[in-house]
Protein backbone atom coordinates (compact mmCIF):
# COMPACT_ATOMS: atom_id res chain seq x y z
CA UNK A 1 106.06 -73.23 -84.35
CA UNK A 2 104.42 -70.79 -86.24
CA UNK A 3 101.34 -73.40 -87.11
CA UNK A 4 100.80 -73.13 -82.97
CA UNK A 5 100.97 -69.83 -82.24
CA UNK A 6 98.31 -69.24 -85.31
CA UNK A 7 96.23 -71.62 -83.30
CA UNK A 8 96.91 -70.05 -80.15
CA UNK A 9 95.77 -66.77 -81.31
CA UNK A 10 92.85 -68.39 -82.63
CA UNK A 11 91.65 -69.78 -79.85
CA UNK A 12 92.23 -66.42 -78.19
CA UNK A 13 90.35 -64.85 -80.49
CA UNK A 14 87.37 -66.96 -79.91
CA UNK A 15 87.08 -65.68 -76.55
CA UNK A 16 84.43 -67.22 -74.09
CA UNK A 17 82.98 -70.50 -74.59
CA UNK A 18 80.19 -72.38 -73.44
CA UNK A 19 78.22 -75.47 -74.35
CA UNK A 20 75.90 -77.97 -73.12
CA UNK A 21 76.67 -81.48 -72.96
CA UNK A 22 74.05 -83.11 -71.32
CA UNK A 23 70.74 -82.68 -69.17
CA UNK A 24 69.90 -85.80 -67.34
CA UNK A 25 67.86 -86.69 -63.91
CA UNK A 26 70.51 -87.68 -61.36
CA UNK A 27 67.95 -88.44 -58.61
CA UNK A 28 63.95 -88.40 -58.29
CA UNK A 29 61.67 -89.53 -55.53
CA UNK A 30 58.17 -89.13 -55.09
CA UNK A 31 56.15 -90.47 -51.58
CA UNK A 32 52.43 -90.23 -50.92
CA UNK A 33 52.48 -91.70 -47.32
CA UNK A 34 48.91 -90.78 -46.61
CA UNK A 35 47.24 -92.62 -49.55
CA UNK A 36 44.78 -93.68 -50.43
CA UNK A 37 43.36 -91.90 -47.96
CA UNK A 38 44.52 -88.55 -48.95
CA UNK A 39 42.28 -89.06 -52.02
CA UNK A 40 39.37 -88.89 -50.04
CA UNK A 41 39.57 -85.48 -48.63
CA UNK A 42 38.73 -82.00 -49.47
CA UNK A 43 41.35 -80.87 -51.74
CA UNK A 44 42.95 -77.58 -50.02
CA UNK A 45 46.81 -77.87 -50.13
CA UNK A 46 49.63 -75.49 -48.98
CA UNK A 47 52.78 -76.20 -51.05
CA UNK A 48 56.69 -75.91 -49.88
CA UNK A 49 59.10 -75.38 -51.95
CA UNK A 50 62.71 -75.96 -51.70
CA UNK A 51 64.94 -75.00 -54.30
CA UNK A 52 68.82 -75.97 -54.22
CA UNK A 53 71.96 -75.90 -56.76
CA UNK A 54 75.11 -77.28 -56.60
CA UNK A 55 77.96 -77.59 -59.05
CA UNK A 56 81.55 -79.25 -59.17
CA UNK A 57 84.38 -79.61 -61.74
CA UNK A 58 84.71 -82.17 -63.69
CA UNK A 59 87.73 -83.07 -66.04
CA UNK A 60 89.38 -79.71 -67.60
CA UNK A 61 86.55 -77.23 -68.47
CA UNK A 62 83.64 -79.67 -67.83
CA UNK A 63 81.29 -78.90 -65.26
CA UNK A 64 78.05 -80.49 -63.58
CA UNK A 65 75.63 -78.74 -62.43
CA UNK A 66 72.87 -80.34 -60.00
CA UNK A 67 69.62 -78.73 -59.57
CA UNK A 68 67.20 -79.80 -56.65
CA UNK A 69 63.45 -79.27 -56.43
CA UNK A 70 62.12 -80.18 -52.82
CA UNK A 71 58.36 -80.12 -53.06
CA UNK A 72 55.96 -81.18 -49.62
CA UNK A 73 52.51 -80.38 -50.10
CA UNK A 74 49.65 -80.82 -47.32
CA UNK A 75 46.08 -80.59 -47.28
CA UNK A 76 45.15 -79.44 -43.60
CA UNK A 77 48.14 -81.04 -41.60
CA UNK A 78 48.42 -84.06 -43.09
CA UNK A 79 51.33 -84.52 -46.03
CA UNK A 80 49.48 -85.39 -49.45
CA UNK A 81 53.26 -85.89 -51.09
CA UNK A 82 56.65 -85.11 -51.03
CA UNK A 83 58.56 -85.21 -54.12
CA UNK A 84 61.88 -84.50 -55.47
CA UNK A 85 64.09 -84.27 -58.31
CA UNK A 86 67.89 -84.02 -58.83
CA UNK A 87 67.70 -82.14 -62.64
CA UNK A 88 71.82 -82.22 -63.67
CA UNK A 89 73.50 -80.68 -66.73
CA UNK A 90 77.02 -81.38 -67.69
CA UNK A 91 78.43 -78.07 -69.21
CA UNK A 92 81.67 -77.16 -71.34
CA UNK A 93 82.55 -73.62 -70.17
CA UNK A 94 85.45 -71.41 -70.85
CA UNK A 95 87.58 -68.26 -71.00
CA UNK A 96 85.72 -67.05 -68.44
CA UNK A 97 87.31 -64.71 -65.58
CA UNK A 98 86.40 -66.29 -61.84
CA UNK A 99 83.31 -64.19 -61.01
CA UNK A 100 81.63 -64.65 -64.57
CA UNK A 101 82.14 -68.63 -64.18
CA UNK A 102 80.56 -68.06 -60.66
CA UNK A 103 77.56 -66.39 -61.93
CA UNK A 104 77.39 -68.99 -65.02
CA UNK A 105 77.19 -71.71 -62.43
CA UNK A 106 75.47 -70.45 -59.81
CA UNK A 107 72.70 -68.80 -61.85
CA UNK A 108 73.01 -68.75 -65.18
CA UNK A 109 72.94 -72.71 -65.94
CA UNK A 110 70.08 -73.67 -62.98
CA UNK A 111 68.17 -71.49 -64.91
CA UNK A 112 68.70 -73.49 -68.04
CA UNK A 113 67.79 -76.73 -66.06
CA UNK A 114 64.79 -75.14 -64.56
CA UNK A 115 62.17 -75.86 -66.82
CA UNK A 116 63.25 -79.63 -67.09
CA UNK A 117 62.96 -80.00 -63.59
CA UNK A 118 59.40 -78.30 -63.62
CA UNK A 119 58.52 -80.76 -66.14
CA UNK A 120 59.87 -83.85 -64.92
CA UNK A 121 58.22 -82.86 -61.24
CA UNK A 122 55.29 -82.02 -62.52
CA UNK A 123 54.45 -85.67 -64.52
CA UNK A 124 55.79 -86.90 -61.38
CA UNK A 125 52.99 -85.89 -59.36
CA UNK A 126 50.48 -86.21 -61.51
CA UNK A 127 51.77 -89.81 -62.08
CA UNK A 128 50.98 -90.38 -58.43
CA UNK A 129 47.24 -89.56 -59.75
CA UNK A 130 47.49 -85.34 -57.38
CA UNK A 131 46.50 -82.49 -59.78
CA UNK A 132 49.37 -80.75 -61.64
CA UNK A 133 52.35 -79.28 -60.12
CA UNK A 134 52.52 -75.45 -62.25
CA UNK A 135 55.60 -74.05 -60.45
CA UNK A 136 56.17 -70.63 -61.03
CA UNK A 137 59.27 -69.59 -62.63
CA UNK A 138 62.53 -68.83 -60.36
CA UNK A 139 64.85 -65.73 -61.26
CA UNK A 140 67.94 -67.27 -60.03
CA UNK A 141 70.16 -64.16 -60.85
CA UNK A 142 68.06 -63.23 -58.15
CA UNK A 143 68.57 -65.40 -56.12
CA UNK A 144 72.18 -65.58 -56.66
CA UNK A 145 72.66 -61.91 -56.08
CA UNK A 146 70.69 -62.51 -52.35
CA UNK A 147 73.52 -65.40 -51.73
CA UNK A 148 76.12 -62.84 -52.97
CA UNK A 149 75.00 -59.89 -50.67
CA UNK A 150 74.53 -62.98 -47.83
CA UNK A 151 78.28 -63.75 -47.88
CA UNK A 152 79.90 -60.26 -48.30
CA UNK A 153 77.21 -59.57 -45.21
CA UNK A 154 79.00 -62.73 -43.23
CA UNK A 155 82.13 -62.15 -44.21
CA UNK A 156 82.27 -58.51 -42.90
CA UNK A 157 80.32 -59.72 -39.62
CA UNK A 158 83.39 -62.18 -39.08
CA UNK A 159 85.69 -59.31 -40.00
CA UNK A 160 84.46 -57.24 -37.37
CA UNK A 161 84.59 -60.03 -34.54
């Protein structure tokens, strides 16, 4: 008995944890649907971005964490690409109270899986033979704050109807 509380208080002691598992590409897509015409013409493109996380629970304090990189470029109106990629991470997080596993999740761990996704989006395109993809870096506590201030800002509309 004694044997389990030490180990109990030990495992108290340690306080938060957090640990990743795994980074792997869950999904990734690329289309050029006006080549090889789109070769042709004067390079001048106008780039889209769309940026998108997601996370569930897996078993006990295993999470995934899905990362998703929407990229349509055109050159005048016409679409030179449109690629995608579904950058994942399995994590191992906890001791953490609700709002500090929110902000781990929501920001803290799509950061971590940012610059994979760059990468792997970037060879990508120029695998479908289109100059390099140099995506700027993304300040997801930013972001995540935004969504934060977005649903206190709905949920107080809502209150009020």
């Amino acid at each position: 008995m004694t044997e389990q509380a030490n180990n109990g208080a030990a495992q108290a002691e340690q306080g938060p944890q957090f640990s990743l598992q795994r980074i792997y590409v869950k999904d990734l897509s690329f289309e050029a649907p006006k080549s090889p015409e789109i070769f042709r013409q004067e390079w001048a493109p106008s780039v889209a971005l769309d940026l998108n996380t997601r996370q569930k629970t897996l078993d006990g304090d295993f999470h995934e964490v899905v990362l998703t990189l929407s990229v349509t470029v055109k050159t005048g109106e016409e679409t030179a690409f449109i690629a995608e990629v579904q950058q994942a991470g399995i994590f191992l997080i906890k001791g953490l109270d609700a709002a500090s596993m929110s902000h781990t999740l929501g920001a803290f761990c799509p950061n971590l899986l940012f610059p994979y996704a760059r990468e792997t989006l970037d060879s990508l395109v120029v695998r479908g033979s289109f100059p390099a993809l140099m995506l700027a870096p993304v300040n997801f506590d930013a972001l995540y704050a935004q969504e934060l201030q977005r649903m206190q800002s709905a949920g107080e509309a809502t209150a009020q109807a």
